[in-house]
N, C-alpha and C. Protein backbone atom coordinates (compact mmCIF):
# COMPACT_ATOMS: atom_id res chain seq x y z
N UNK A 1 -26.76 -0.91 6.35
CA UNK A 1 -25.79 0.02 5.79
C UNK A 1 -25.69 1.28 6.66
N UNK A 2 -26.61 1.97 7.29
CA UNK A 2 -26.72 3.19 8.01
C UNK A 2 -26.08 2.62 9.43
N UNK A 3 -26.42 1.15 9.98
CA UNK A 3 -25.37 1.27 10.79
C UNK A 3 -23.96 1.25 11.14
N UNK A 4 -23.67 0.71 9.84
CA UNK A 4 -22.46 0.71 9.05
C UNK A 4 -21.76 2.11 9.60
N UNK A 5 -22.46 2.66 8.58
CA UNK A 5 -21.79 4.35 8.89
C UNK A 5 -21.87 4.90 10.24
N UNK A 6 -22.73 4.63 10.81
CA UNK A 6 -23.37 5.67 12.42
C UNK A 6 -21.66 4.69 13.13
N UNK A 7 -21.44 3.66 12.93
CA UNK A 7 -20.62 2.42 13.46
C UNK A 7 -19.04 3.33 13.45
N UNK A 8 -18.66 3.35 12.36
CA UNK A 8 -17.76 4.15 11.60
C UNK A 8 -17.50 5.68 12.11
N UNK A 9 -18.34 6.20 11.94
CA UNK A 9 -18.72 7.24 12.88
C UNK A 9 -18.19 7.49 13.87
N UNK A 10 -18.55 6.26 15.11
CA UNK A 10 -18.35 6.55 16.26
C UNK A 10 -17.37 6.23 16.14
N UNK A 11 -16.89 5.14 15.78
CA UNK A 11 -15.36 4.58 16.02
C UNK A 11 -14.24 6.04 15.16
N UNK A 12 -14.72 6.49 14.25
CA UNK A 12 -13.43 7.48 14.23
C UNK A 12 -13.19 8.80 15.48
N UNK A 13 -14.99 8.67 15.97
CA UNK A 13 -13.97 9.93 17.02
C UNK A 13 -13.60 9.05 18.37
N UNK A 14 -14.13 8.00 18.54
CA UNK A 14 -13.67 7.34 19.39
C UNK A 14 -11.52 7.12 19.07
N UNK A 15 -11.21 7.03 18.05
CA UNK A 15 -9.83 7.13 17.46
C UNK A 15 -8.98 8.39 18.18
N UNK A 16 -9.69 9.25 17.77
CA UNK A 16 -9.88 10.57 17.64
C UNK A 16 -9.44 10.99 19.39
N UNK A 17 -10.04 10.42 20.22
CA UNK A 17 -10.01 10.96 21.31
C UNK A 17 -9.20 9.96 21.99
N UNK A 18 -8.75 8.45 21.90
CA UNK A 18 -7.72 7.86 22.32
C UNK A 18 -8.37 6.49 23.02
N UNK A 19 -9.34 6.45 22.12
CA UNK A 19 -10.36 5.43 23.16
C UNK A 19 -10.48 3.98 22.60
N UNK A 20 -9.61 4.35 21.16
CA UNK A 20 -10.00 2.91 20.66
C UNK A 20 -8.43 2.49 19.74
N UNK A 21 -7.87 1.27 20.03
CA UNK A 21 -6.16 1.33 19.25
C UNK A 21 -6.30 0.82 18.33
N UNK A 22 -5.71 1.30 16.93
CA UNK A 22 -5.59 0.99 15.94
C UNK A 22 -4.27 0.08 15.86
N UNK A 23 -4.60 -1.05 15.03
CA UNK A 23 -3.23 -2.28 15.42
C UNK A 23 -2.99 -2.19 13.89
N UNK A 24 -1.79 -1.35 13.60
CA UNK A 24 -1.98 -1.29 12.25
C UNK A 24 -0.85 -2.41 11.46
N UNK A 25 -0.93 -3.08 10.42
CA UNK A 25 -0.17 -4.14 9.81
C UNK A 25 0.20 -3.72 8.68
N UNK A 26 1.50 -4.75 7.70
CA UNK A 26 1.60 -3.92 5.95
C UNK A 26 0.61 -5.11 5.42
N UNK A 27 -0.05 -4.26 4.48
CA UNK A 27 -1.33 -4.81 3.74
C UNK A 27 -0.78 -4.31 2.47
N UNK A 28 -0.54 -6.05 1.31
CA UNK A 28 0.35 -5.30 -0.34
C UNK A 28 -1.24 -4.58 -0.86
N UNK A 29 -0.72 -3.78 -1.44
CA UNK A 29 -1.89 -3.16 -2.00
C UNK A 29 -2.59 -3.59 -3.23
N UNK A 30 -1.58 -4.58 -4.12
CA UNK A 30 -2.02 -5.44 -5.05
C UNK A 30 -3.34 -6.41 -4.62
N UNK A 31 -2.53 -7.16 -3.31
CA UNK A 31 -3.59 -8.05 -3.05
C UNK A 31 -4.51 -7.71 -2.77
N UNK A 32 -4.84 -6.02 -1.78
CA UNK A 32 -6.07 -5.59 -1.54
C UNK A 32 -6.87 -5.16 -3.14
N UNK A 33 -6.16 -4.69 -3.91
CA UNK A 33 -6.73 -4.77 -5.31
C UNK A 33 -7.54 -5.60 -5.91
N UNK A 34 -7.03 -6.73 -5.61
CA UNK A 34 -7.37 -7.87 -6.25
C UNK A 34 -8.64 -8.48 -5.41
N UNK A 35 -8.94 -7.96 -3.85
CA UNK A 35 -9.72 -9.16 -3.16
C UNK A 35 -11.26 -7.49 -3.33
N UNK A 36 -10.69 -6.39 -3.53
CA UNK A 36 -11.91 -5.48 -4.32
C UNK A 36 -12.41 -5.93 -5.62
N UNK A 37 -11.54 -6.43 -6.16
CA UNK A 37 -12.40 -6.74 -7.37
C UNK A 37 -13.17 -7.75 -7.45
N UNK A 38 -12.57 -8.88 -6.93
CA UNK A 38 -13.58 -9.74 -6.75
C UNK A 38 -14.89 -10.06 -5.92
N UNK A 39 -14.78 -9.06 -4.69
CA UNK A 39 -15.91 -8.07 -4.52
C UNK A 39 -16.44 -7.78 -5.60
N UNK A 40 -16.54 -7.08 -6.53
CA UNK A 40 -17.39 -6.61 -7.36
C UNK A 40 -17.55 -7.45 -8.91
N UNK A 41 -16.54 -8.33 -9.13
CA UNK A 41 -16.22 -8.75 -10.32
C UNK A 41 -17.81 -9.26 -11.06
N UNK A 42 -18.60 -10.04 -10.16
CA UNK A 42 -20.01 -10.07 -10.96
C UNK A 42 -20.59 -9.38 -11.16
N UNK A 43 -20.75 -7.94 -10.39
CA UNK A 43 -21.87 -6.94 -10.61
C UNK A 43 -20.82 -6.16 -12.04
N UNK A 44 -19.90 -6.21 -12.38
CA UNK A 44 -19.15 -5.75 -13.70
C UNK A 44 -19.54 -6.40 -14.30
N UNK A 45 -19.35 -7.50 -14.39
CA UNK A 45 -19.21 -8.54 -15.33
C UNK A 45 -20.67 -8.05 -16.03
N UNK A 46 -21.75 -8.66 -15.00
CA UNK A 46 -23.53 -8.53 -15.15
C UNK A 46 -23.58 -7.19 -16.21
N UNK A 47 -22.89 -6.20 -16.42
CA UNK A 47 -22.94 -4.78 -16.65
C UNK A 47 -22.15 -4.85 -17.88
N UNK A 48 -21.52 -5.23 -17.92
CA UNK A 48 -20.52 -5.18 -19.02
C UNK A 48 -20.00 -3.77 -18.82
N UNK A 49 -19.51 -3.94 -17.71
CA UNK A 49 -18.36 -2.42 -17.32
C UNK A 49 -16.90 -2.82 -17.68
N UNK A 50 -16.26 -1.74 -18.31
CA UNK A 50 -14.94 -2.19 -18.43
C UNK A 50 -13.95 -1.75 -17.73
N UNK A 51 -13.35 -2.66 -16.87
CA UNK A 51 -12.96 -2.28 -15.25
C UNK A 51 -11.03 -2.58 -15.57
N UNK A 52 -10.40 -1.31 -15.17
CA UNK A 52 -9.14 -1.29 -15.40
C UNK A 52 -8.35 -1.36 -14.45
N UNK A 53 -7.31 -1.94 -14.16
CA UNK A 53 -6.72 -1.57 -12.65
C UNK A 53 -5.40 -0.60 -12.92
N UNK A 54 -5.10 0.13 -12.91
CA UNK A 54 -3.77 0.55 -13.41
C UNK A 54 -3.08 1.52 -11.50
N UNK A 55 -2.01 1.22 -11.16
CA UNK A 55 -1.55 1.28 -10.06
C UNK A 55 0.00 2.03 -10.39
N UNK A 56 0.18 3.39 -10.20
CA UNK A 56 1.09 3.99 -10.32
C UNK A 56 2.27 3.41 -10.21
N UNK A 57 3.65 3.41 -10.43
CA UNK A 57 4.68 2.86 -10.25
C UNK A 57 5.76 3.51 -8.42
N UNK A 58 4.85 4.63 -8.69
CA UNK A 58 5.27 5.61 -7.54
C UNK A 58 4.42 5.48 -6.36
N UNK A 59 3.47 3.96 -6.32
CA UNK A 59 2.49 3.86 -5.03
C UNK A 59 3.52 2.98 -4.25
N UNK A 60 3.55 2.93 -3.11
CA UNK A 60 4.22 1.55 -2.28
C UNK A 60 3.74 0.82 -2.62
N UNK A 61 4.39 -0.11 -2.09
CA UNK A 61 4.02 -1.99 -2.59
C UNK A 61 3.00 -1.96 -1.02
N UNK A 62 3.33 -1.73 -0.08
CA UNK A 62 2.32 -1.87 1.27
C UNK A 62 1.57 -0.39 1.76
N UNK A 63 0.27 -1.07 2.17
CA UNK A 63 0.09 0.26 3.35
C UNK A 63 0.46 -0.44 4.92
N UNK A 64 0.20 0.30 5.55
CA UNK A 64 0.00 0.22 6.82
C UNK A 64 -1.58 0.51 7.67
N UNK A 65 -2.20 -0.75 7.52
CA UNK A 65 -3.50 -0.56 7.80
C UNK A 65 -4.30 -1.94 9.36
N UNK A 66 -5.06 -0.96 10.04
CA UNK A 66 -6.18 -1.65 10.22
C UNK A 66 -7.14 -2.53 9.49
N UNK A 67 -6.62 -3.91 9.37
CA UNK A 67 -7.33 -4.19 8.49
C UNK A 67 -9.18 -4.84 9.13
N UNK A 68 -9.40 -4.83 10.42
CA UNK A 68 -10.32 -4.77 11.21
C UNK A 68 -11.13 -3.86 11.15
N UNK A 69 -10.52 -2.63 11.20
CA UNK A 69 -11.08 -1.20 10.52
C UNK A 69 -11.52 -1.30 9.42
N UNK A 70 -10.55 -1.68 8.77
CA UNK A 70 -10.72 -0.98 6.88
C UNK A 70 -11.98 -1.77 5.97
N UNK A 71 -12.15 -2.70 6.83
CA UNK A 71 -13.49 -3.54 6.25
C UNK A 71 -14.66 -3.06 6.09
């Protein structure tokens, strides 16, 4: 996990200074919704957390993301 971040780290000032290209794509934000939750859907479940999704009407339907990055 710490290299995770130190990773992250470098790569944003590496961004930052022009050293590394971001290839950015539209990513629906539903589906990224949906592939977080199921990321987590057992450790809720295990918990009995009650997990809501509610998504403004005023969000875009896409971002524009690195999705190489955003992982």
């Amino acid at each position: 996990m710490q290299e995770k971040l130190i990773d992250d780290i470098l790569d944003s000032v590496k961004i930052t200074f022009g050293k590394i290209s971001l290839y950015l794509a539209p990513v629906s934000i539903s589906k990224l919704m949906s592939e977080i939750y199921e990321m987590f859907k057992y450790k809720i479940n295990a918990k009995t957390i009650k997990f809501t999704l509610n998504v403004d009407n005023d969000i875009p339907e896409y971002l524009l993301i690195d999705e190489k990055r955003f992982s």
